[in-house]
C-alpha atoms as a PDB file:
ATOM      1  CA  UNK A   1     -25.288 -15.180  -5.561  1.00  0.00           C
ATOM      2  CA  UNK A   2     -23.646 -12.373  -3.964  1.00  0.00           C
ATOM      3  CA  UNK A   3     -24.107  -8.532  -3.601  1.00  0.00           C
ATOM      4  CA  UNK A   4     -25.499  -7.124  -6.228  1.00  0.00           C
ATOM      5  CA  UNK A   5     -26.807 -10.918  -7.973  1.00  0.00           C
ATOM      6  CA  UNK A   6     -23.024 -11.453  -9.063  1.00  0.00           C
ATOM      7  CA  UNK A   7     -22.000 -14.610  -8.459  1.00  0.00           C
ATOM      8  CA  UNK A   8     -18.958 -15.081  -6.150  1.00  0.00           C
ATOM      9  CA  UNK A   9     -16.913 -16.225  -9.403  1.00  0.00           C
ATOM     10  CA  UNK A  10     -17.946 -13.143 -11.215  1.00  0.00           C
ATOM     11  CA  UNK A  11     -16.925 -11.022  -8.220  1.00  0.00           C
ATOM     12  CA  UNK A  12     -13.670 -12.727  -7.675  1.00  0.00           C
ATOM     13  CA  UNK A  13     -12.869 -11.867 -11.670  1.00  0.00           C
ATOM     14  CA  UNK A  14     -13.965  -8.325 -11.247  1.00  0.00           C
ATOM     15  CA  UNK A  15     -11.986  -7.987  -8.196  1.00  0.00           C
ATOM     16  CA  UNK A  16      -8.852  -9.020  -9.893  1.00  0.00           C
ATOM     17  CA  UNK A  17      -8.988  -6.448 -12.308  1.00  0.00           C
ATOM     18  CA  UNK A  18      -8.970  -4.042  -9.865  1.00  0.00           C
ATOM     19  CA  UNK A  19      -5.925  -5.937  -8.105  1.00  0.00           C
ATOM     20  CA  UNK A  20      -4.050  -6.667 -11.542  1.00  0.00           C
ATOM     21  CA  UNK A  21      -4.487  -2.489 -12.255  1.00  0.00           C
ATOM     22  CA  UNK A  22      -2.855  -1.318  -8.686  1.00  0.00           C
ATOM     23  CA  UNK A  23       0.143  -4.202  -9.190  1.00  0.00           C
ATOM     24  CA  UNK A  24       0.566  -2.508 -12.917  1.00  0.00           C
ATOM     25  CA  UNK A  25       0.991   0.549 -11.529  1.00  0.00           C
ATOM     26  CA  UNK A  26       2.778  -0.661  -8.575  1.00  0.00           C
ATOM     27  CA  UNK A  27       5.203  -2.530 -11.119  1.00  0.00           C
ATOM     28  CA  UNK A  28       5.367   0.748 -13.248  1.00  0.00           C
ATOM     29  CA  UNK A  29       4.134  -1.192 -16.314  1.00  0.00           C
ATOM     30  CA  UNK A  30       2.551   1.687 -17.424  1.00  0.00           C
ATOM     31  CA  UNK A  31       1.261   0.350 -21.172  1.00  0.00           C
ATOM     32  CA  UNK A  32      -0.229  -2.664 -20.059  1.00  0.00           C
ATOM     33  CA  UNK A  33      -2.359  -0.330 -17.384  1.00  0.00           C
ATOM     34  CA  UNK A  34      -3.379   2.220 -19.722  1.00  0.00           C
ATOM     35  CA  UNK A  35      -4.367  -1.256 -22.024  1.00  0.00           C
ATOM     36  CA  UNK A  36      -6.668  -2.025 -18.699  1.00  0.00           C
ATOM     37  CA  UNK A  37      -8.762   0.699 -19.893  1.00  0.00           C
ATOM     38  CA  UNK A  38     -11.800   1.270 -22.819  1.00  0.00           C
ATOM     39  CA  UNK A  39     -10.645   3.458 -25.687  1.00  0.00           C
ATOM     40  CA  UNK A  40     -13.242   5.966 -24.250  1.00  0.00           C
ATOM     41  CA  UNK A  41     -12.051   4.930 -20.452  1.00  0.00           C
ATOM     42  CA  UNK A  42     -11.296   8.150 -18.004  1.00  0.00           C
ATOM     43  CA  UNK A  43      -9.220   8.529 -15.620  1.00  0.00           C
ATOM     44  CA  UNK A  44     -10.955  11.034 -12.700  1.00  0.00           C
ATOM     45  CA  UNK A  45      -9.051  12.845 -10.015  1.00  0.00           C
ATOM     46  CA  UNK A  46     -11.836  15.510  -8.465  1.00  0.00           C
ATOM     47  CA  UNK A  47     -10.649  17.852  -6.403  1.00  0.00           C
ATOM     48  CA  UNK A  48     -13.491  16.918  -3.866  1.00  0.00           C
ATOM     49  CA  UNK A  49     -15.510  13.882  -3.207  1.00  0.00           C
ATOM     50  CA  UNK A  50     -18.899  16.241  -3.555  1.00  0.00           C
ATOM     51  CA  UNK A  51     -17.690  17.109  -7.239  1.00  0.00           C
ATOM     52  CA  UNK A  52     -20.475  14.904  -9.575  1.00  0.00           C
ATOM     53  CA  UNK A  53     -19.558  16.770 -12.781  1.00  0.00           C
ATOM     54  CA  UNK A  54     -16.236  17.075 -14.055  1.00  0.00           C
ATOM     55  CA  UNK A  55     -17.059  19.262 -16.758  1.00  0.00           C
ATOM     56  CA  UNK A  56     -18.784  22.004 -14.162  1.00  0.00           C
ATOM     57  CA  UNK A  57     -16.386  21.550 -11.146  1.00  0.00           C
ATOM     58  CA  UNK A  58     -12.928  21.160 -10.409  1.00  0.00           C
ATOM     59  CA  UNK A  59     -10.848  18.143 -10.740  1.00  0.00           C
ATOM     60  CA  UNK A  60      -7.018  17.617 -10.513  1.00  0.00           C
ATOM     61  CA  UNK A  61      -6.999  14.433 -13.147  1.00  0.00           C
ATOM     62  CA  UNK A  62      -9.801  13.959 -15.772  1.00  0.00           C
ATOM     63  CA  UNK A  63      -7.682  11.919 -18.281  1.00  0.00           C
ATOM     64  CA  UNK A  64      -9.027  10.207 -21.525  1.00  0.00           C
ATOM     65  CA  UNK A  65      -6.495   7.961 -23.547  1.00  0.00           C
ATOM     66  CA  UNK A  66      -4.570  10.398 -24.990  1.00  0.00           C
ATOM     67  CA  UNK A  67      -3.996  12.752 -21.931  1.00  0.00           C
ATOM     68  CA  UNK A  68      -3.097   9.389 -20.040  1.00  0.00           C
ATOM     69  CA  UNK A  69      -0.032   8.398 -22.904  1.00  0.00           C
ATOM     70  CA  UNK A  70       1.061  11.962 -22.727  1.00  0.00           C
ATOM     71  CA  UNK A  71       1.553  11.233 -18.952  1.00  0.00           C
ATOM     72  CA  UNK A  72       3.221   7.795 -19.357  1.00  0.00           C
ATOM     73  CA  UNK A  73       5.522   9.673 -22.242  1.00  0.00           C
ATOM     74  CA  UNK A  74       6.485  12.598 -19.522  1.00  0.00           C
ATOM     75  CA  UNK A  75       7.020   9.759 -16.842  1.00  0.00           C
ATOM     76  CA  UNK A  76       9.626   8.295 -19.313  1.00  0.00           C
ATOM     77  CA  UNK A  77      11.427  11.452 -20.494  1.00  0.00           C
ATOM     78  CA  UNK A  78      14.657  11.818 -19.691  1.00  0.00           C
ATOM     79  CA  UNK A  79      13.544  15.789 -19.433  1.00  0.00           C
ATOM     80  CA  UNK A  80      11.305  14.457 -16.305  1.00  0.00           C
ATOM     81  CA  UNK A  81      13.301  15.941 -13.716  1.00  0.00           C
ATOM     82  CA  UNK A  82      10.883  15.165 -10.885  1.00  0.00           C
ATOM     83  CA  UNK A  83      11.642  11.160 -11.612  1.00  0.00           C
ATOM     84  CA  UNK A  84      15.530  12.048 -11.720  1.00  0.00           C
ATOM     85  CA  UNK A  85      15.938   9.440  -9.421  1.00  0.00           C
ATOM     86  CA  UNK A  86      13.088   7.739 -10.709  1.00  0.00           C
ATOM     87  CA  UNK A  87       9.952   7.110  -8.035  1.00  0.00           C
ATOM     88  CA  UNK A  88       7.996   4.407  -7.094  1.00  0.00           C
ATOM     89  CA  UNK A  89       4.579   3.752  -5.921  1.00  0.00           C
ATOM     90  CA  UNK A  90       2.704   1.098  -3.918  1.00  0.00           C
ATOM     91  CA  UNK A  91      -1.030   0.540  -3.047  1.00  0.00           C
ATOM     92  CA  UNK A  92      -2.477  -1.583  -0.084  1.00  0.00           C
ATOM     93  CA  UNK A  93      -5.937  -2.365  -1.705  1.00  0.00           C
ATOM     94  CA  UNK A  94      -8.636  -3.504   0.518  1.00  0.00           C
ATOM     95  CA  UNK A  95     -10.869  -6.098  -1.075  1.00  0.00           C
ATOM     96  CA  UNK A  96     -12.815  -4.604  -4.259  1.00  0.00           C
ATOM     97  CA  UNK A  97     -16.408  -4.753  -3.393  1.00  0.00           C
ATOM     98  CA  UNK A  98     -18.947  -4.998  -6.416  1.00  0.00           C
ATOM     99  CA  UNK A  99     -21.752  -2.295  -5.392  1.00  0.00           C
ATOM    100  CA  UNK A 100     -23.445  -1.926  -8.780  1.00  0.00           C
ATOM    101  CA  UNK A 101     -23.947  -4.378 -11.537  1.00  0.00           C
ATOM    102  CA  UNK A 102     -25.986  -4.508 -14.618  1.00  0.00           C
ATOM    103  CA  UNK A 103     -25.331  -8.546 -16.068  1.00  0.00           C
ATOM    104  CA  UNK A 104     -27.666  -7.913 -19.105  1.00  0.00           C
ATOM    105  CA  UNK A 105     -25.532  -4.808 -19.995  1.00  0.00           C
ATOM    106  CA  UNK A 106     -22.460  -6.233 -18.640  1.00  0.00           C
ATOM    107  CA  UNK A 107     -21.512  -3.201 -16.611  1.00  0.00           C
ATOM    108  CA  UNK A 108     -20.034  -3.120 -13.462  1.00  0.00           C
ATOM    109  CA  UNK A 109     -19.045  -0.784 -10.408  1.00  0.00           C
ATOM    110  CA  UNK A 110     -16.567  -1.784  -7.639  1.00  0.00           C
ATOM    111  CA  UNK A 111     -15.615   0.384  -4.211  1.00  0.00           C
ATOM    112  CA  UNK A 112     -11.975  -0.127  -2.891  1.00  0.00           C
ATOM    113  CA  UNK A 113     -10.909   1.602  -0.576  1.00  0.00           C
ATOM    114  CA  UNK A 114      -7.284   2.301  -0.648  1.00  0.00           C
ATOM    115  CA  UNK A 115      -3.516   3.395   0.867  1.00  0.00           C
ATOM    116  CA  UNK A 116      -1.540   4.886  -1.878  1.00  0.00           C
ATOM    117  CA  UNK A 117       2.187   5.612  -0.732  1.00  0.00           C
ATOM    118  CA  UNK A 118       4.529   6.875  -3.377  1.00  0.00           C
ATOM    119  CA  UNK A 119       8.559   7.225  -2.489  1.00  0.00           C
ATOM    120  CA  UNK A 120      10.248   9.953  -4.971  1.00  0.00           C
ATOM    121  CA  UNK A 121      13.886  11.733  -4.267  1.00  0.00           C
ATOM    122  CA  UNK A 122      14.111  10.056  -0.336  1.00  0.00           C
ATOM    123  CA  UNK A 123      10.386  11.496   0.269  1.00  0.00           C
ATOM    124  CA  UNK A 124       7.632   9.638   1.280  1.00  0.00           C
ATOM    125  CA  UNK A 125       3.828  10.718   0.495  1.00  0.00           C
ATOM    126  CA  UNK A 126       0.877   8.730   1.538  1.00  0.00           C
ATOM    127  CA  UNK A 127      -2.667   9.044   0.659  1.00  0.00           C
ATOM    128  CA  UNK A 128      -6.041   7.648   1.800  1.00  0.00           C
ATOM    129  CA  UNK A 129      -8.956   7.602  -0.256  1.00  0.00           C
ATOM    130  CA  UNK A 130     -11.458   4.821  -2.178  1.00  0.00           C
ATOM    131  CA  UNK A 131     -11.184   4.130  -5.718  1.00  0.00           C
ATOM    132  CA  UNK A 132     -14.608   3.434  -7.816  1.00  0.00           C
ATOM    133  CA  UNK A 133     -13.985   1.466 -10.893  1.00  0.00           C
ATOM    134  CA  UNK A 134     -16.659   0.796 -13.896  1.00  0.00           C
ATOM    135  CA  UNK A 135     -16.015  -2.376 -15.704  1.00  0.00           C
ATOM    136  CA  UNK A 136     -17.462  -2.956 -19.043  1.00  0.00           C
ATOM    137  CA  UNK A 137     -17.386  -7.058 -20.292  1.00  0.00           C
ATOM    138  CA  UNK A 138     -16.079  -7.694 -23.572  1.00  0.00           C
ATOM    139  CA  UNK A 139     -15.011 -10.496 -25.515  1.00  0.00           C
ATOM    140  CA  UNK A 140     -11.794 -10.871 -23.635  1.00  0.00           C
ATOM    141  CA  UNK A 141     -12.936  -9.723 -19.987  1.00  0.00           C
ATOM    142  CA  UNK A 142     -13.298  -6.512 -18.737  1.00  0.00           C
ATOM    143  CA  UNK A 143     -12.326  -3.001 -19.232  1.00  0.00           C
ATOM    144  CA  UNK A 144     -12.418  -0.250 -17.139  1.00  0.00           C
ATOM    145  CA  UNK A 145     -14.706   2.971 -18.639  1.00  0.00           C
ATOM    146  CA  UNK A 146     -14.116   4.869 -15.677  1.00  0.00           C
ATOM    147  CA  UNK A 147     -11.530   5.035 -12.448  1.00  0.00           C
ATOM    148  CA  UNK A 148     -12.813   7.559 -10.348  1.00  0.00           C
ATOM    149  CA  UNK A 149     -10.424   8.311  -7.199  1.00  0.00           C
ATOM    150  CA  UNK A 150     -11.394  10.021  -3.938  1.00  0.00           C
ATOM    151  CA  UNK A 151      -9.143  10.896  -1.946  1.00  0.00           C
ATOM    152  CA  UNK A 152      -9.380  11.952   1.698  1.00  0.00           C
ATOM    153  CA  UNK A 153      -7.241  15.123   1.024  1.00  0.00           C
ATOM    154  CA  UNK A 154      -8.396  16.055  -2.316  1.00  0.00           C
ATOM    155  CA  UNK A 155     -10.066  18.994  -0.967  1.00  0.00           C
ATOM    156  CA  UNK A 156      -6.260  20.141   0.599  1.00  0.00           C
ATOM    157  CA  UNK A 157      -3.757  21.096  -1.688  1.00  0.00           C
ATOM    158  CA  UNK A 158      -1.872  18.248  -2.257  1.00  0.00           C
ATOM    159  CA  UNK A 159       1.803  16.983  -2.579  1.00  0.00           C
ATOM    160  CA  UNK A 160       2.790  16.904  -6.008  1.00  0.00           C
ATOM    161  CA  UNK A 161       1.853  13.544  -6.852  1.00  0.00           C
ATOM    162  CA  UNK A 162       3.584  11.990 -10.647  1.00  0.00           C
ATOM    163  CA  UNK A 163       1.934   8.574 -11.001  1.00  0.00           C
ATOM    164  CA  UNK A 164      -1.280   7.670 -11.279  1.00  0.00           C
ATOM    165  CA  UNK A 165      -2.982   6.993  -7.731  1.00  0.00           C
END
């Protein structure tokens, strides 16, 4: 057994979720991402790393499904000037490491931290931060419940950023 009592098969399968989710963005297959995620999954951007609530404190991103598909719809628009040329995104994962994990309950956390770099209208912004995924098992695998992001500049005002980090 590994950290956390999950075997290194488990962790390997949890690990690729996280992987499969940063290539979906990555690949702008924006449906099959959002499909990566629980019909009560979040999305979490805070605006610091200290923020623990994000109904009490700040946050730039605290999207549930339908907040997340009026984002992918924008993305698409035509109307979307910021995509006119359209961007692109890319993130250098390092390897997803389980640092919570219920097996009875089938709930799971993973810490990656992360290089996001995102290329719109001949600009280049990059951002450093750690991404903390909870993984739920189902029937089929895993979805994710909750995708909190941290960035290293989320306290800074930040770039305009259009895809999902």
């Amino acid at each position: 057994m590994s950290e956390q009592g999950v075997s290194p098969d488990l962790a390997r399968l949890l690990q690729s979720v996280v992987v499969r989710e940063a290539q979906l963005l990555d690949e702008q297959r924006l449906d099959e991402w959002d499909a990566l995620f629980a019909d009560d999954g979040i999305y979490w951007l805070p605006a610091s790393p200290a923020v623990q609530d994000p109904r009490l404190e700040a946050s730039h991103l605290y999207d549930n499904r339908m907040l997340r598909r009026v984002h992918i719809e924008r993305l698409r628009s035509a109307h979307a000037h910021s995509q006119q040329p359209a961007g692109r995104c890319h993130h250098l994962l390092q390897t997803p490491e389980v640092i919570e994990a219920d097996l009875p309950g089938g709930s799971f956390n993973l810490r990656t931290p992360f290089l996001y770099t995102e290329l719109r209208a001949g600009r280049t912004v990059t951002l450093p931060g750690v991404a903390h995924h909870r993984l739920r098992r189902v029937t089929s695998g895993f979805l994710i419940v909750l995708k909190r992001v941290d960035l290293l500049h989320a306290g800074e005002a930040l770039p305009a950023v259009e895809f999902y980090i």
